[in-house]
N, C-alpha and C. Protein backbone atom coordinates (compact mmCIF):
# COMPACT_ATOMS: atom_id res chain seq x y z
N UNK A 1 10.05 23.73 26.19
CA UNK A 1 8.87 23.00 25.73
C UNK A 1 8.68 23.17 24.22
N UNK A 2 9.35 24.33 23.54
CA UNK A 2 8.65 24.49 22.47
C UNK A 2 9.33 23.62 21.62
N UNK A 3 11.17 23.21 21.40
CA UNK A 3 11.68 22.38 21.29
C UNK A 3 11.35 21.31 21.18
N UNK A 4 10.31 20.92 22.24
CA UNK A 4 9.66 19.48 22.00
C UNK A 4 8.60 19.31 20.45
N UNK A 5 8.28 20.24 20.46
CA UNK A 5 7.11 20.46 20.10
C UNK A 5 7.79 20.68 18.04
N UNK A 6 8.42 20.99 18.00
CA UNK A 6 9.40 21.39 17.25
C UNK A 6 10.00 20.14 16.71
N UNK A 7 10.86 19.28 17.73
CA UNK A 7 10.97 18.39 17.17
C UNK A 7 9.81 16.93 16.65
N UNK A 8 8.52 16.94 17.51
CA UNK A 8 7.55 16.19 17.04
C UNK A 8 7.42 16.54 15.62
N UNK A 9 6.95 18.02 15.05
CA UNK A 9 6.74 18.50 14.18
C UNK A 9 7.50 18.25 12.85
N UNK A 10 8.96 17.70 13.15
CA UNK A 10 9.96 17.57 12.09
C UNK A 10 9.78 16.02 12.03
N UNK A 11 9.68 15.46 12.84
CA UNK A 11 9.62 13.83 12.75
C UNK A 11 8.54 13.90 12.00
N UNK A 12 7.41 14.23 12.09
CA UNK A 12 6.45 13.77 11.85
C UNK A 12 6.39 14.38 10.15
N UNK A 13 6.95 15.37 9.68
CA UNK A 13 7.34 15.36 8.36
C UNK A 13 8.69 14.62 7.82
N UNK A 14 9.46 14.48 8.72
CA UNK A 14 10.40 13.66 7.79
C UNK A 14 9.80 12.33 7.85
N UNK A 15 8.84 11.56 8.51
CA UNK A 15 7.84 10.32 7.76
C UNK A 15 7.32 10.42 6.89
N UNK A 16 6.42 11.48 6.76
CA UNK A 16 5.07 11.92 6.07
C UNK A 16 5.36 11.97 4.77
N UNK A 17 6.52 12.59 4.47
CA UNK A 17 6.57 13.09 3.38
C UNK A 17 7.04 12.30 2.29
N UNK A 18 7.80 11.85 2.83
CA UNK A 18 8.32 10.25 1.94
C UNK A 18 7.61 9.22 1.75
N UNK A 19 6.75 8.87 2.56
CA UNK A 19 5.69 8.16 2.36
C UNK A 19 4.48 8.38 1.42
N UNK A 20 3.53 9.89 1.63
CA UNK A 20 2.92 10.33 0.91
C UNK A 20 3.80 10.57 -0.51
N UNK A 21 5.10 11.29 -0.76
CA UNK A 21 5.50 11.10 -2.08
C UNK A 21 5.81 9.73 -2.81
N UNK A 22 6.29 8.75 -2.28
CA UNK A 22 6.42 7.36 -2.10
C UNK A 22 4.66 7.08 -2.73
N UNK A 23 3.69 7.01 -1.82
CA UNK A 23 2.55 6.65 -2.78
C UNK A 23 1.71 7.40 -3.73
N UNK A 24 2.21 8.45 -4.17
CA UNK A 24 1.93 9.48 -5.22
C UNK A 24 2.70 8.77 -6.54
N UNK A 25 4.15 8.43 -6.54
CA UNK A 25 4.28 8.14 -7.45
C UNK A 25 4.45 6.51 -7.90
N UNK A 26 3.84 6.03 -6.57
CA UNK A 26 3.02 4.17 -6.83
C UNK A 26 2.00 4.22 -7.86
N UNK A 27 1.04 5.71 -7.36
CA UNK A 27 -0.40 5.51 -7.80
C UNK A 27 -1.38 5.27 -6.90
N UNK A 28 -0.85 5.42 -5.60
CA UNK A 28 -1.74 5.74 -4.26
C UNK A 28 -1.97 4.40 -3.61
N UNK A 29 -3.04 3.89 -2.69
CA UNK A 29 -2.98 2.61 -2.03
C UNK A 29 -3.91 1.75 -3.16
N UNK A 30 -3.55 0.25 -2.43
CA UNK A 30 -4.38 -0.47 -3.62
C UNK A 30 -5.86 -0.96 -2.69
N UNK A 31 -6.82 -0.60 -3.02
CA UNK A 31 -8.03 -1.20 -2.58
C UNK A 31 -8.72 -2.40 -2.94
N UNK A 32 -9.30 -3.55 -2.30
CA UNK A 32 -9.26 -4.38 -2.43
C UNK A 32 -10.58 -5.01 -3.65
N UNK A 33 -11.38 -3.46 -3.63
CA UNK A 33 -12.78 -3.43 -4.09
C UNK A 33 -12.41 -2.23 -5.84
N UNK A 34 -11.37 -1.51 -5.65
CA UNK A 34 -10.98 -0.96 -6.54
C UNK A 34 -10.66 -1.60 -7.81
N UNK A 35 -11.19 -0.62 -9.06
CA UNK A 35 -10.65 -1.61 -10.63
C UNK A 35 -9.73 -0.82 -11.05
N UNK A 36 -8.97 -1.40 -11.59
CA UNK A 36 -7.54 -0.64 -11.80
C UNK A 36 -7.26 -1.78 -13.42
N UNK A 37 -6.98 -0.77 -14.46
CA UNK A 37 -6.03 -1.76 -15.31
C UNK A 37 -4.84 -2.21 -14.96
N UNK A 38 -4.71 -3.54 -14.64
CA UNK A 38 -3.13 -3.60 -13.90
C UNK A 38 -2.07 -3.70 -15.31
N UNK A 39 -2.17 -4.10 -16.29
CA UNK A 39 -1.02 -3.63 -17.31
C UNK A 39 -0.71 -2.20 -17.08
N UNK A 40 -1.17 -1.24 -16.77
CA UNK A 40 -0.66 0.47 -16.54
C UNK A 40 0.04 0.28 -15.70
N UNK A 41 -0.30 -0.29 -14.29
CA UNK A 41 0.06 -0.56 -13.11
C UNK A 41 1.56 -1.30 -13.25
N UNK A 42 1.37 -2.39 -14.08
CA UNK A 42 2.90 -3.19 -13.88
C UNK A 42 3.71 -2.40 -15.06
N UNK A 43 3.50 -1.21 -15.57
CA UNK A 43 4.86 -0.81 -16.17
C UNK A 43 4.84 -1.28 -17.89
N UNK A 44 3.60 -1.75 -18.09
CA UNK A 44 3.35 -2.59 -19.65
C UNK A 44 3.45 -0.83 -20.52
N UNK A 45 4.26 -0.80 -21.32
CA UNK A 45 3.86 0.64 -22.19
C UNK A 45 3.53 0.62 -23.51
N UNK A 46 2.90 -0.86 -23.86
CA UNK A 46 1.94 -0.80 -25.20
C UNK A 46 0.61 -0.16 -24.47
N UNK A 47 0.20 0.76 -25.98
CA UNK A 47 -1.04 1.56 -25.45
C UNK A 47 -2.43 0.42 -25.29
N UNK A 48 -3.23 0.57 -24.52
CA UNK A 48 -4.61 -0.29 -24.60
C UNK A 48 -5.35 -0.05 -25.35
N UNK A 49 -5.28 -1.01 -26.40
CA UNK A 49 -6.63 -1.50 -27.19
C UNK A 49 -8.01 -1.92 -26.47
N UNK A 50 -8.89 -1.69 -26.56
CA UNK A 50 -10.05 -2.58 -26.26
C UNK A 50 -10.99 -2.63 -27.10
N UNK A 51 -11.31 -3.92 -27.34
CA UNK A 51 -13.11 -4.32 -27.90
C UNK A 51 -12.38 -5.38 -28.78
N UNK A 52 -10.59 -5.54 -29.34
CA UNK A 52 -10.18 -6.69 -29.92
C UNK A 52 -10.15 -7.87 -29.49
């Protein structure tokens, strides 16, 4: 039994973990209500000006 239990335990990190590191280095989920500068987001690497 413990075997079972053992292997749930490994599945369930070999998903987890790639996924959670996977959206760590996205920048996490996108919310639909969330403000986000999306130039950071798409990879733009001029720094932001604002008020020009």
């Amino acid at each position: 039994m413990t075997t079972f239990w053992q292997f749930i335990v490994v599945l369930a990190a070999g998903l987890g973990f790639p996924t959670a590191a996977l959206f760590f280095l996205i920048g996490g989920p996108r919310f639909p209500d969330e403000r986000r500068d999306r130039s950071l987001a798409a990879g733009d690497s001029r720094p932001v000006t604002r008020g020009r």
